[in-house]
PDB file of N, CA and C in Angstrom:
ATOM      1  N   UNK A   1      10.019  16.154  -6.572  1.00  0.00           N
ATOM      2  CA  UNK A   1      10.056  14.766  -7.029  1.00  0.00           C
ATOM      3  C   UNK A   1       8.666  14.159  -6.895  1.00  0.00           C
ATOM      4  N   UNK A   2       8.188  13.788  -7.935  1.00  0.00           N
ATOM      5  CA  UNK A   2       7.332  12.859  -7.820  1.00  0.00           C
ATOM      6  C   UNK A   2       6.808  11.371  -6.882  1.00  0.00           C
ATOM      7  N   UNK A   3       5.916  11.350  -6.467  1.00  0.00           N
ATOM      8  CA  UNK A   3       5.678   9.644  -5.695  1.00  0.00           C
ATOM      9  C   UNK A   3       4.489   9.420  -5.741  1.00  0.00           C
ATOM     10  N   UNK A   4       4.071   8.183  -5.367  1.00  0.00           N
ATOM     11  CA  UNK A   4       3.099   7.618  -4.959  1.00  0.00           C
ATOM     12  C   UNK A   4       2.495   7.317  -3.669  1.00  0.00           C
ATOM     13  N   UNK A   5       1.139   8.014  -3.153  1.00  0.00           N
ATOM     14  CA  UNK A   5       1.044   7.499  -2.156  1.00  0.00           C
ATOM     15  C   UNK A   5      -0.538   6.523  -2.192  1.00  0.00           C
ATOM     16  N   UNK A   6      -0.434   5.965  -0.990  1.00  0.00           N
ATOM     17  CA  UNK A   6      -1.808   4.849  -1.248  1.00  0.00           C
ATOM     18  C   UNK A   6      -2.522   5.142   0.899  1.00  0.00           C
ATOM     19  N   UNK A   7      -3.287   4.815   0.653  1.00  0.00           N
ATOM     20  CA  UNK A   7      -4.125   5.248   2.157  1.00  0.00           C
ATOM     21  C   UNK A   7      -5.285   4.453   2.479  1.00  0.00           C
ATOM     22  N   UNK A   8      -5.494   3.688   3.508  1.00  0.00           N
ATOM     23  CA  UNK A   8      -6.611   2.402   3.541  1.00  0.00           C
ATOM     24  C   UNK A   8      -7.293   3.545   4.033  1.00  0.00           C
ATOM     25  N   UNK A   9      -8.591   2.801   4.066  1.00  0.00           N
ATOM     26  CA  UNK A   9      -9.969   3.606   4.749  1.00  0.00           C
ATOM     27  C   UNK A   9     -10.310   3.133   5.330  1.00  0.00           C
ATOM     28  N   UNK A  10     -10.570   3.572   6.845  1.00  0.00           N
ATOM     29  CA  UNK A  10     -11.606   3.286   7.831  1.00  0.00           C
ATOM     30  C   UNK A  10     -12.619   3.267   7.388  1.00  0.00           C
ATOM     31  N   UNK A  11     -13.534   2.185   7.682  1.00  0.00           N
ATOM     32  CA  UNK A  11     -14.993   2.413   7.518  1.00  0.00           C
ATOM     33  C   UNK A  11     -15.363   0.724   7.675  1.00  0.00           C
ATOM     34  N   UNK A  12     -16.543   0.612   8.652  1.00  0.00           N
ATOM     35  CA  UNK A  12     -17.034  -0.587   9.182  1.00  0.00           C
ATOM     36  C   UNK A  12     -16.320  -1.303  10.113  1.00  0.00           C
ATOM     37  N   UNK A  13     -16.530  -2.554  10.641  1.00  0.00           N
ATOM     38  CA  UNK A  13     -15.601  -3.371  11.579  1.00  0.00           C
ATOM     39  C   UNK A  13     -15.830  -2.381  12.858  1.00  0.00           C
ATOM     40  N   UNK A  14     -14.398  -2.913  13.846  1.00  0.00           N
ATOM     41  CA  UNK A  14     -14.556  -2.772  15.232  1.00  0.00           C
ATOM     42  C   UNK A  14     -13.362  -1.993  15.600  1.00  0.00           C
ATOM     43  N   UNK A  15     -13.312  -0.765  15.889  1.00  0.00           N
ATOM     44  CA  UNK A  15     -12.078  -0.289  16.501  1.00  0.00           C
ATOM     45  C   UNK A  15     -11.364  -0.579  17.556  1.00  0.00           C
ATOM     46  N   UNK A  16     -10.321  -0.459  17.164  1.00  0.00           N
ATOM     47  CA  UNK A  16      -8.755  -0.036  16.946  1.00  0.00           C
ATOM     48  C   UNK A  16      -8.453  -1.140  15.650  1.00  0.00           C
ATOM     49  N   UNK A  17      -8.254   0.042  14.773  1.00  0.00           N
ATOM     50  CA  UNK A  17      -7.970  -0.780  13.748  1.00  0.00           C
ATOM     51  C   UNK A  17      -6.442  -1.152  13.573  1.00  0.00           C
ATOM     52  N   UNK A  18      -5.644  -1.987  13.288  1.00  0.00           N
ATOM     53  CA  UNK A  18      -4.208  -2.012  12.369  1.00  0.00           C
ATOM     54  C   UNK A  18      -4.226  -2.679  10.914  1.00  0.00           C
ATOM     55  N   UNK A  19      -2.695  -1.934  10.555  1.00  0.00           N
ATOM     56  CA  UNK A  19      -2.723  -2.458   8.990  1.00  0.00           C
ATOM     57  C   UNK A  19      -1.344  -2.431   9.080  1.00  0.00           C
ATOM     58  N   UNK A  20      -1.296  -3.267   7.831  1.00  0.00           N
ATOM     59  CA  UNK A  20       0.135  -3.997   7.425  1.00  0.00           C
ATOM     60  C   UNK A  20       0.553  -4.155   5.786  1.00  0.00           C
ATOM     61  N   UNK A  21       1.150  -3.203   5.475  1.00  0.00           N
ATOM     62  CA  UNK A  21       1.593  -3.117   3.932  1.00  0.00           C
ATOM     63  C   UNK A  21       2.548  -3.265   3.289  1.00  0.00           C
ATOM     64  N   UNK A  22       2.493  -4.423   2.279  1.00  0.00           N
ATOM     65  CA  UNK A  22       3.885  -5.591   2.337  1.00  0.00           C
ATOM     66  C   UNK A  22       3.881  -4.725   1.133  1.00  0.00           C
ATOM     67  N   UNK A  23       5.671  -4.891   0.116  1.00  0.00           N
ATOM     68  CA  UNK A  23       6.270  -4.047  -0.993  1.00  0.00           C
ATOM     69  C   UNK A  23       6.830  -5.818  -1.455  1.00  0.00           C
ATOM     70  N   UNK A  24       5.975  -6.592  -1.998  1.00  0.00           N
ATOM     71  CA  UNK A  24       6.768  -7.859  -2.936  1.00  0.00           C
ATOM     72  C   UNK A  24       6.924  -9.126  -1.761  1.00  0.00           C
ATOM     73  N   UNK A  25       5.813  -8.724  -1.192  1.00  0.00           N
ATOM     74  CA  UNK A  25       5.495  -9.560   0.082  1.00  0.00           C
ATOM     75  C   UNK A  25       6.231  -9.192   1.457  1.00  0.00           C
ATOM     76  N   UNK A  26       7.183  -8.044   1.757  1.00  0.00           N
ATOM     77  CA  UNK A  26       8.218  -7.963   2.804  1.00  0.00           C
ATOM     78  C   UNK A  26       7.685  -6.968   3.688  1.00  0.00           C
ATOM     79  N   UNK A  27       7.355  -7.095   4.466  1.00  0.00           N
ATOM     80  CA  UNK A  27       6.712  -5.806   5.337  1.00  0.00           C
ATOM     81  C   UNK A  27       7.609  -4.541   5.342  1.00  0.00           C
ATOM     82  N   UNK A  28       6.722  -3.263   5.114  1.00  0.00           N
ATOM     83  CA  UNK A  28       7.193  -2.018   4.578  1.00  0.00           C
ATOM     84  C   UNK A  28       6.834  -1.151   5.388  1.00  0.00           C
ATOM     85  N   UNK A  29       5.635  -1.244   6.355  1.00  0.00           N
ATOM     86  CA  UNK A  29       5.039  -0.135   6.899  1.00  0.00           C
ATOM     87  C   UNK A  29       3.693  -0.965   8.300  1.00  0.00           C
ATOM     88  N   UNK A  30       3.490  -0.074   9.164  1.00  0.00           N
ATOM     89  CA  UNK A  30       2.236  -0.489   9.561  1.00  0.00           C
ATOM     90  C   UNK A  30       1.723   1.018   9.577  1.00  0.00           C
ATOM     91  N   UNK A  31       1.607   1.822   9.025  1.00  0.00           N
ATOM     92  CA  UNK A  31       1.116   3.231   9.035  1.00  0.00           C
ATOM     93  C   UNK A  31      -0.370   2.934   8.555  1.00  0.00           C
ATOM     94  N   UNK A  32      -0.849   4.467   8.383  1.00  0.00           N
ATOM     95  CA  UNK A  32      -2.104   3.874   7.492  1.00  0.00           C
ATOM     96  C   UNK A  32      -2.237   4.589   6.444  1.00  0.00           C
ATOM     97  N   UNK A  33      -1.221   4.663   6.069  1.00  0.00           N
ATOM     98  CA  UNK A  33      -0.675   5.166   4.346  1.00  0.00           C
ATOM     99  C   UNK A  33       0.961   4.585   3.867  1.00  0.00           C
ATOM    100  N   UNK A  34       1.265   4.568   2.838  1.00  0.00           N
ATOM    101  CA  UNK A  34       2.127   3.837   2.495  1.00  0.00           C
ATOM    102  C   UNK A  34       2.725   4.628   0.808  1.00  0.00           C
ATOM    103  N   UNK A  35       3.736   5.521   1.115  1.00  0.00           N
ATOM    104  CA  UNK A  35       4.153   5.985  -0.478  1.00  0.00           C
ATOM    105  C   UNK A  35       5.451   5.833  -0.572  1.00  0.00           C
ATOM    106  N   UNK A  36       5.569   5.989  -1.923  1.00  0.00           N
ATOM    107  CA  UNK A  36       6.894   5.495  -2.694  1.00  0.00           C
ATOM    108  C   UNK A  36       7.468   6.396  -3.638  1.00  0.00           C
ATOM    109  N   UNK A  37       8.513   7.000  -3.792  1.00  0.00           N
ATOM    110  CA  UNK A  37       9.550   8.022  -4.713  1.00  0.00           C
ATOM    111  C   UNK A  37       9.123   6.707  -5.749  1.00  0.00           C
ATOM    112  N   UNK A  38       9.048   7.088  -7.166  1.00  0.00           N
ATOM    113  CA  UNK A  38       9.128   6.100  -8.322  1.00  0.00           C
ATOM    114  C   UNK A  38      11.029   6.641  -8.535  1.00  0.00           C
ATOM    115  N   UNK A  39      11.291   7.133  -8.625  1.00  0.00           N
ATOM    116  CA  UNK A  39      12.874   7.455  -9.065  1.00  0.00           C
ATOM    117  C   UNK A  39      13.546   5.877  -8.512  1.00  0.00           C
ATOM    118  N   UNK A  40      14.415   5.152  -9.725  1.00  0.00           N
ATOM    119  CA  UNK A  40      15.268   3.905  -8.851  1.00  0.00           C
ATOM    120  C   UNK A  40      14.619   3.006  -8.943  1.00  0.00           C
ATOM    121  N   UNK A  41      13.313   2.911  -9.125  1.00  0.00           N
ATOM    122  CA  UNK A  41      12.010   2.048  -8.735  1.00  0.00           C
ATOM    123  C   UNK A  41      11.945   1.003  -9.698  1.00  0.00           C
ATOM    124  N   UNK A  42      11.807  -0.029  -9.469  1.00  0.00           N
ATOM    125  CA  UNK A  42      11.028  -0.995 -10.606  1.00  0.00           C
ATOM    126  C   UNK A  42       9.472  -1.634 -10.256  1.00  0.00           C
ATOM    127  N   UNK A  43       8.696  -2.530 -10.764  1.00  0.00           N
ATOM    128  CA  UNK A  43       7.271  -2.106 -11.085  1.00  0.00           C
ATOM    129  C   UNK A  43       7.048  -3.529  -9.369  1.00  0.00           C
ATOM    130  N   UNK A  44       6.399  -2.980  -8.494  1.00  0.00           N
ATOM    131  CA  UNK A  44       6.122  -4.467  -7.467  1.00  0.00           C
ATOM    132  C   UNK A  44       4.793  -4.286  -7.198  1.00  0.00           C
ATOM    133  N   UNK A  45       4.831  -5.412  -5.917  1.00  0.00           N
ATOM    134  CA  UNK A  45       2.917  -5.997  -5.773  1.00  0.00           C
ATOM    135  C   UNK A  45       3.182  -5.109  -4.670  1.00  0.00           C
ATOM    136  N   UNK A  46       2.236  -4.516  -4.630  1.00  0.00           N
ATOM    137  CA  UNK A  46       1.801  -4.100  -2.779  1.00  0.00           C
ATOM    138  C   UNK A  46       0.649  -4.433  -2.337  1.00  0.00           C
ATOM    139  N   UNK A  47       0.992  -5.018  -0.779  1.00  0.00           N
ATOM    140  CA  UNK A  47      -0.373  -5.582  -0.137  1.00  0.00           C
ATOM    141  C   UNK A  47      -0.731  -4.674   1.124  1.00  0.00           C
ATOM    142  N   UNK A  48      -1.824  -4.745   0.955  1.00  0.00           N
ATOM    143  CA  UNK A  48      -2.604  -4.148   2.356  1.00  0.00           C
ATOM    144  C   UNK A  48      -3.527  -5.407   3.319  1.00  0.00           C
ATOM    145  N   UNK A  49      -2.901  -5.427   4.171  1.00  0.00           N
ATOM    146  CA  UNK A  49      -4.004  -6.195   5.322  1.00  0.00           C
ATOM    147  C   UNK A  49      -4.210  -5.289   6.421  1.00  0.00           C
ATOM    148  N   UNK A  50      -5.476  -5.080   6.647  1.00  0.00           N
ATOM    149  CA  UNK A  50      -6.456  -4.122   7.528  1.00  0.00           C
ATOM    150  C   UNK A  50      -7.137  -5.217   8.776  1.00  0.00           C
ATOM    151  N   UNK A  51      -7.002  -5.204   9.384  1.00  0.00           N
ATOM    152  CA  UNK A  51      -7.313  -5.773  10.357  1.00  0.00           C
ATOM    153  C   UNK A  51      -8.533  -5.309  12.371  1.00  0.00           C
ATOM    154  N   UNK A  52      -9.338  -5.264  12.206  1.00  0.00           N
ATOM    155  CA  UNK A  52     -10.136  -4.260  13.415  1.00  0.00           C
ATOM    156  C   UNK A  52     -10.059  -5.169  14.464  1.00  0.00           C
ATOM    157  N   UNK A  53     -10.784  -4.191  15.355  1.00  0.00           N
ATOM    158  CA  UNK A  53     -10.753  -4.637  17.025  1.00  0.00           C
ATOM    159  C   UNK A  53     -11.004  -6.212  17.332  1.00  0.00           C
ATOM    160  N   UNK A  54     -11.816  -6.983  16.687  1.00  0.00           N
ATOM    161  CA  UNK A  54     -12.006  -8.053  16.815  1.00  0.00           C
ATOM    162  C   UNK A  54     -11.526  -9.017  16.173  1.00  0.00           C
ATOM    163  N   UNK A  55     -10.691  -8.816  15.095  1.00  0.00           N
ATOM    164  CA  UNK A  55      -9.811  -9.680  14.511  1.00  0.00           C
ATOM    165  C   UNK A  55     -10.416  -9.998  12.571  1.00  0.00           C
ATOM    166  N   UNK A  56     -11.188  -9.010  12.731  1.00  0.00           N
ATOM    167  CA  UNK A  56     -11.835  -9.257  11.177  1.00  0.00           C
ATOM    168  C   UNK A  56     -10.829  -9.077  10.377  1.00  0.00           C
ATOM    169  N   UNK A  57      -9.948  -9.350   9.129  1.00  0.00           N
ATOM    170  CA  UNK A  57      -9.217  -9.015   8.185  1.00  0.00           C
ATOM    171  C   UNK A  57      -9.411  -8.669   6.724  1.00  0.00           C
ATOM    172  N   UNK A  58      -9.396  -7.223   6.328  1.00  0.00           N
ATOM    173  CA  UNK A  58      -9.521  -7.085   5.148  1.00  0.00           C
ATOM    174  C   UNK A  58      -8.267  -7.439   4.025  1.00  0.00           C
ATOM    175  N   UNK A  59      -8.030  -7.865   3.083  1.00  0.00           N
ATOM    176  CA  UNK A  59      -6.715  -7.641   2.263  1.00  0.00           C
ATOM    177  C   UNK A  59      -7.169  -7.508   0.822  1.00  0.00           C
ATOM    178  N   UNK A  60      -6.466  -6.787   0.407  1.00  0.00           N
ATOM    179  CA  UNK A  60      -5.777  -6.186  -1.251  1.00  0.00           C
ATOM    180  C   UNK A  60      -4.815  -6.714  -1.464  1.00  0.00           C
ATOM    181  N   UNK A  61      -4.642  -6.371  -3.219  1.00  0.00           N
ATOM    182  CA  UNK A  61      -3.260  -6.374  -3.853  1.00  0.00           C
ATOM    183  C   UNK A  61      -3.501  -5.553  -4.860  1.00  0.00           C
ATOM    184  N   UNK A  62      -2.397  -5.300  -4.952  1.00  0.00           N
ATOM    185  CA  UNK A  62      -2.378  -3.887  -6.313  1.00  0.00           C
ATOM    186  C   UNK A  62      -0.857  -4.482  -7.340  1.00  0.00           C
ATOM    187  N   UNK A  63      -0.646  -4.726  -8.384  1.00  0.00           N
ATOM    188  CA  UNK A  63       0.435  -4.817  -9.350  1.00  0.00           C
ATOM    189  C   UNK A  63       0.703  -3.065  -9.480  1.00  0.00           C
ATOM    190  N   UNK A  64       1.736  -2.686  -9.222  1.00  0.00           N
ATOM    191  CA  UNK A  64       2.455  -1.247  -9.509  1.00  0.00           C
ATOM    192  C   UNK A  64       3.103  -1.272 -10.741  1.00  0.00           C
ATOM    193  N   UNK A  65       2.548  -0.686 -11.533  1.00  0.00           N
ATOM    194  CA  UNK A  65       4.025   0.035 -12.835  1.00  0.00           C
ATOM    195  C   UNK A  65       4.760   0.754 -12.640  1.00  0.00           C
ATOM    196  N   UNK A  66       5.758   1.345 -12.695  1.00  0.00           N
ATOM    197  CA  UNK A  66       6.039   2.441 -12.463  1.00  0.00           C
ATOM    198  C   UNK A  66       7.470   2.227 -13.942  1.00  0.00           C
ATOM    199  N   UNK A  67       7.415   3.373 -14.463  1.00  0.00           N
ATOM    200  CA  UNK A  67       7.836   3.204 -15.847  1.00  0.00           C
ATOM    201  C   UNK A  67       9.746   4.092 -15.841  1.00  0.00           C
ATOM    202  N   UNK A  68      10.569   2.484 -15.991  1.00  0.00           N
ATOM    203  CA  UNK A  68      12.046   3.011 -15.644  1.00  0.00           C
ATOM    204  C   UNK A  68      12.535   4.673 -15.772  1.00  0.00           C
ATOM    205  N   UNK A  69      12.065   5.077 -16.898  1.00  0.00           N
ATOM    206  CA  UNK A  69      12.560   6.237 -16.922  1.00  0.00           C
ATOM    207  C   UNK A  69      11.826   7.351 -16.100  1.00  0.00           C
ATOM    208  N   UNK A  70      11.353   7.003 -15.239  1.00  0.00           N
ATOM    209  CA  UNK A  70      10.370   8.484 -14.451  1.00  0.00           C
ATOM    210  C   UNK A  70       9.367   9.169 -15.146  1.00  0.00           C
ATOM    211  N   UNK A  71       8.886   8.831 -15.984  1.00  0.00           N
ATOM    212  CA  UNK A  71       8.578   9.965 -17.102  1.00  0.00           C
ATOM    213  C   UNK A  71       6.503   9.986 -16.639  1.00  0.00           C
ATOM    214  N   UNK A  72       6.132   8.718 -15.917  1.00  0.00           N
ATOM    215  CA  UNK A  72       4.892   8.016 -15.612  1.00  0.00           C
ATOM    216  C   UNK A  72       4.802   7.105 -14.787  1.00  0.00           C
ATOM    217  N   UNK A  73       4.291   7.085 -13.964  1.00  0.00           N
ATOM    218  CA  UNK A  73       3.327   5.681 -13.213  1.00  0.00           C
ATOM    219  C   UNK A  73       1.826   5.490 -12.733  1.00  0.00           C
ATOM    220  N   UNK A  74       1.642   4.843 -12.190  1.00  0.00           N
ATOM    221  CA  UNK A  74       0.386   4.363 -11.500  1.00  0.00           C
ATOM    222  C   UNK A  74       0.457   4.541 -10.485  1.00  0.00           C
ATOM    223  N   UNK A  75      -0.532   5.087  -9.493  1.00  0.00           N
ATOM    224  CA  UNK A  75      -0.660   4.982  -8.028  1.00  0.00           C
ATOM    225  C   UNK A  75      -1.834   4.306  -7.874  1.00  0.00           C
ATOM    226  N   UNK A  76      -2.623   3.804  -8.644  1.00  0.00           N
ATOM    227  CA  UNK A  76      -3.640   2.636  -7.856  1.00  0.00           C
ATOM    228  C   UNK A  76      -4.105   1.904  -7.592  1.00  0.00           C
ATOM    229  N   UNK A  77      -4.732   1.639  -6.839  1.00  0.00           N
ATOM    230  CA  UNK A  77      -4.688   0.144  -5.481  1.00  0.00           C
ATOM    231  C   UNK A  77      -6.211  -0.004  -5.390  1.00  0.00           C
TER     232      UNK A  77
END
């Protein structure tokens, strides 16, 4: 089966980093990757907030397609 996965990057700021990756604003994950089966799926926003040792905050948004019949999507962010 096909999916999508997405993966923040370390790089700069202050360690210990965390992150927080919302699926249509609802928190989904604090990993530091975040994928999705497209099967069932319809098209949402996903957010990333990255956050380091000292409280700096990075954030994204990505619009997802992912196309009803399985046949195609997008994985990127």
């Amino acid at each position: 089966e096909s999916y999508c996965s997405w993966s923040a990057m370390k790089f700069g700021g202050q360690p210990p980093y965390s992150f927080q990756w919302k699926r249509n604003g609802v928190f989904v994950t604090s990993d530091v990757s975040y994928s999705v089966a497209p099967a069932g799926s319809a098209d949402f926003t996903l957010e990333l907030y990255a956050t380091d040792g000292v409280g700096r905050t990075y954030f994204t948004t990505k619009a997802i397609a992912i196309d009803p019949s399985n046949t195609s999507f997008s994985c990127t962010l």
